[in-house]
Protein backbone atom coordinates (compact mmCIF):
# COMPACT_ATOMS: atom_id res chain seq x y z
CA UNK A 1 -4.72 16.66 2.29
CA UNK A 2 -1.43 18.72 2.97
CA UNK A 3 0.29 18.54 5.58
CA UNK A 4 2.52 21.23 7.12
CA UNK A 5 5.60 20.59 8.14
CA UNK A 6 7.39 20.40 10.28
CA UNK A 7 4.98 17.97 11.93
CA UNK A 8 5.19 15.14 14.36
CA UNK A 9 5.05 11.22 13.54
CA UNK A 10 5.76 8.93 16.00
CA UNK A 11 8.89 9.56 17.33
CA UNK A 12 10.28 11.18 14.31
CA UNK A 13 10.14 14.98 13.08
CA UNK A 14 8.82 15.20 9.58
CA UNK A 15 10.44 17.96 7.29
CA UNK A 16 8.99 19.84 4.79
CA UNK A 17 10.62 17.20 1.93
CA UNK A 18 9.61 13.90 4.10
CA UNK A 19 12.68 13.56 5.55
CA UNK A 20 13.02 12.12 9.57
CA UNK A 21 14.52 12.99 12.61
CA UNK A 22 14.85 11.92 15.97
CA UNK A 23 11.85 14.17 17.77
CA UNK A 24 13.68 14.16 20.81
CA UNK A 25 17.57 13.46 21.18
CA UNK A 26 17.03 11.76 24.81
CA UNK A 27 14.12 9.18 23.65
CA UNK A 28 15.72 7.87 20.29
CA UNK A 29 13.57 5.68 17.90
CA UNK A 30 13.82 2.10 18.47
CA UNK A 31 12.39 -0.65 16.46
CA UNK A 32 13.18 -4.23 15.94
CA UNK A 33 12.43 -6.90 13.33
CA UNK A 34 13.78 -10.86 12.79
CA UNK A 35 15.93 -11.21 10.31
CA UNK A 36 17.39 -15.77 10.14
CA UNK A 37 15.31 -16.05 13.70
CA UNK A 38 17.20 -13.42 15.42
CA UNK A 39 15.78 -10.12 17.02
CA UNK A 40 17.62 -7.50 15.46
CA UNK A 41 17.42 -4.06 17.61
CA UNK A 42 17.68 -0.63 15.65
CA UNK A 43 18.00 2.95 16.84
CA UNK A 44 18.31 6.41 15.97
CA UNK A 45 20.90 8.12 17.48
CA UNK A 46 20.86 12.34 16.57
CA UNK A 47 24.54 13.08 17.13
CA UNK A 48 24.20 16.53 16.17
CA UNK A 49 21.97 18.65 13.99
CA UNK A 50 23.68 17.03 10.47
CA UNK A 51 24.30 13.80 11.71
CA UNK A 52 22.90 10.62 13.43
CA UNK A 53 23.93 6.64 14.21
CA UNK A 54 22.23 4.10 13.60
CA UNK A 55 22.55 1.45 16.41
CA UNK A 56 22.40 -2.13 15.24
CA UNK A 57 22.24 -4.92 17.58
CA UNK A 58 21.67 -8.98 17.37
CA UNK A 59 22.09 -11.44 19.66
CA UNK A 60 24.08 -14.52 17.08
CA UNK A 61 23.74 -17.36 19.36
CA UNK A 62 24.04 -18.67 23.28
CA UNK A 63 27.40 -21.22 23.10
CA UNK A 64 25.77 -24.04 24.81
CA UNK A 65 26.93 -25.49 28.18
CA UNK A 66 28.75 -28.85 27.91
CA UNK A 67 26.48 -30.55 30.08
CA UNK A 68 23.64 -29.94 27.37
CA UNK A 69 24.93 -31.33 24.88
CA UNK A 70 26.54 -35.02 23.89
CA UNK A 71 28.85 -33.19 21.56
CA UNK A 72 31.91 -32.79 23.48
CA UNK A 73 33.75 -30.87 20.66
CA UNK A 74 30.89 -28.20 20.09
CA UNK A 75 32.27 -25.81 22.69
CA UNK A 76 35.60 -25.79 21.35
CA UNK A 77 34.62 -25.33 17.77
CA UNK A 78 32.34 -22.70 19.09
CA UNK A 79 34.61 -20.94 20.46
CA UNK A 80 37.38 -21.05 17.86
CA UNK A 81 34.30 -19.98 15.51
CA UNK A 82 33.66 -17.04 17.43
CA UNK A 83 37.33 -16.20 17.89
CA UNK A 84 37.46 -16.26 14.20
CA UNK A 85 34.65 -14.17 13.94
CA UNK A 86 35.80 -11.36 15.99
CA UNK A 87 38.61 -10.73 13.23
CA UNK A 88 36.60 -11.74 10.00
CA UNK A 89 33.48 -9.35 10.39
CA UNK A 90 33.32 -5.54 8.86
CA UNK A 91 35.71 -3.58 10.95
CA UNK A 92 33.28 -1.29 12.47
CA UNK A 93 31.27 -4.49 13.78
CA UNK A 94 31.77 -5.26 17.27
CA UNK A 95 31.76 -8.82 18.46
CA UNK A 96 31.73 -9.52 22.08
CA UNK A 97 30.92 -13.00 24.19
CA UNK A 98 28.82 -11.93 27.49
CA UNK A 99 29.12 -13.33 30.66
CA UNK A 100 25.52 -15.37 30.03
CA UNK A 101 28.00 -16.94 26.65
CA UNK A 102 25.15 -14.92 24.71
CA UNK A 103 27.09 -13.51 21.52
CA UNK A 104 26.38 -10.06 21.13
CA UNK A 105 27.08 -7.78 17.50
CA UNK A 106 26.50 -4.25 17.38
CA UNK A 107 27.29 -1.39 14.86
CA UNK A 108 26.84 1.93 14.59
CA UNK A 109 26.60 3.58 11.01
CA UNK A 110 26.56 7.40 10.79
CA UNK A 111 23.67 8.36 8.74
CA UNK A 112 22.75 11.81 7.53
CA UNK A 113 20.19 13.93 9.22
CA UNK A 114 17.20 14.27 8.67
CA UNK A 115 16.96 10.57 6.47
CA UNK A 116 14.54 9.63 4.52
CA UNK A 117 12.46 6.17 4.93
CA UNK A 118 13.93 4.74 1.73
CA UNK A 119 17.60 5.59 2.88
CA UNK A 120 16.48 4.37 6.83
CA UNK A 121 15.38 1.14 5.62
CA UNK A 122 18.49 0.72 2.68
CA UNK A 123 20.51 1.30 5.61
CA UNK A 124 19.05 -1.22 7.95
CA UNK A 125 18.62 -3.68 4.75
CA UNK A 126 22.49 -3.10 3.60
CA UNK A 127 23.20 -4.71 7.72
CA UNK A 128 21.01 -7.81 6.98
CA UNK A 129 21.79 -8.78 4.00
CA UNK A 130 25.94 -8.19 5.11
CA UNK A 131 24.74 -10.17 8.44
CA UNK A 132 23.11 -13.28 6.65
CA UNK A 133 26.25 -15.22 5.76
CA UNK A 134 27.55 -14.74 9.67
CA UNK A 135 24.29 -16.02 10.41
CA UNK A 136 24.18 -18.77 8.50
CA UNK A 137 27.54 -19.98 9.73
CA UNK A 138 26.12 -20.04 12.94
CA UNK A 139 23.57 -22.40 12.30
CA UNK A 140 25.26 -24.74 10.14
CA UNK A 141 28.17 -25.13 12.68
CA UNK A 142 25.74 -25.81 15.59
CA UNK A 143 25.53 -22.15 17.90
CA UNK A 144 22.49 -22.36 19.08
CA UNK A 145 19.52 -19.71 19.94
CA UNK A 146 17.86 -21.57 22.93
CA UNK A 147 17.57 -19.49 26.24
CA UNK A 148 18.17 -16.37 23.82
CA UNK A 149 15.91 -13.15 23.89
């Protein structure tokens, strides 16, 4: 069955060679998946007619209170570790501590428009797989995920 494109799928424009866009630039696509027991957030931005971003987002870990915990040197190493991780991830990564100690990465890759699914998902792939050793750290040095959504 043939379709004819342009058509509509979701919240994507489909071209004539399969390729995606955001259908409309004010209600971007958003999707998440887990990736290490994290929610990672993805959307796509159209920044112009050529060109989009992909937004990234995770949630790392919650530093833990120190009433919550019997380790009184977990804070401190937490907090050292995330001071080294502001200066050892990618340099278009963005690592920030929020008021609720929630740590927050985001990135925004510029990706061609329209994308195809393949290049969407190597894209979005490419960010885990660079994520996973950040992750990792986390957990083995003891930042935890309770409270975290």
């Amino acid at each position: 069955m043939p379709f004819d494109a342009p058509f509509k799928l979701g919240p994507f424009t489909v071209d004539s060679e399969g390729r995606l866009s955001p259908r409309e630039p004010a209600a971007a696509p958003v999707f998440l998946f887990r990736w290490h027991g994290r929610v990672v957030r993805a959307r796509l931005d159209q920044a112009d007619v050529e060109t989009g971003r992909l937004l990234l987002q995770v949630t790392l870990a919650r530093v833990c209170s120190s009433a919550s915990t019997p380790d009184e040197t977990l804070r401190p190493r937490s907090f050292a570790l995330l001071h080294w991780l502001e200066r050892a991830v990618p340099s278009d990564w963005r690592v920030v501590l929020l008021a609720d100690h929630r740590v927050w990465l985001e990135t925004e890759p510029r990706v061609e428009l329209p994308i195809t699914a393949a290049s969407l998902i190597t894209e979005i792939t490419r960010f885990a797989l660079d994520l996973a050793p950040y992750l990792e750290l986390m957990d083995e040095t003891g930042l935890t995920l309770s409270g975290v959504r």
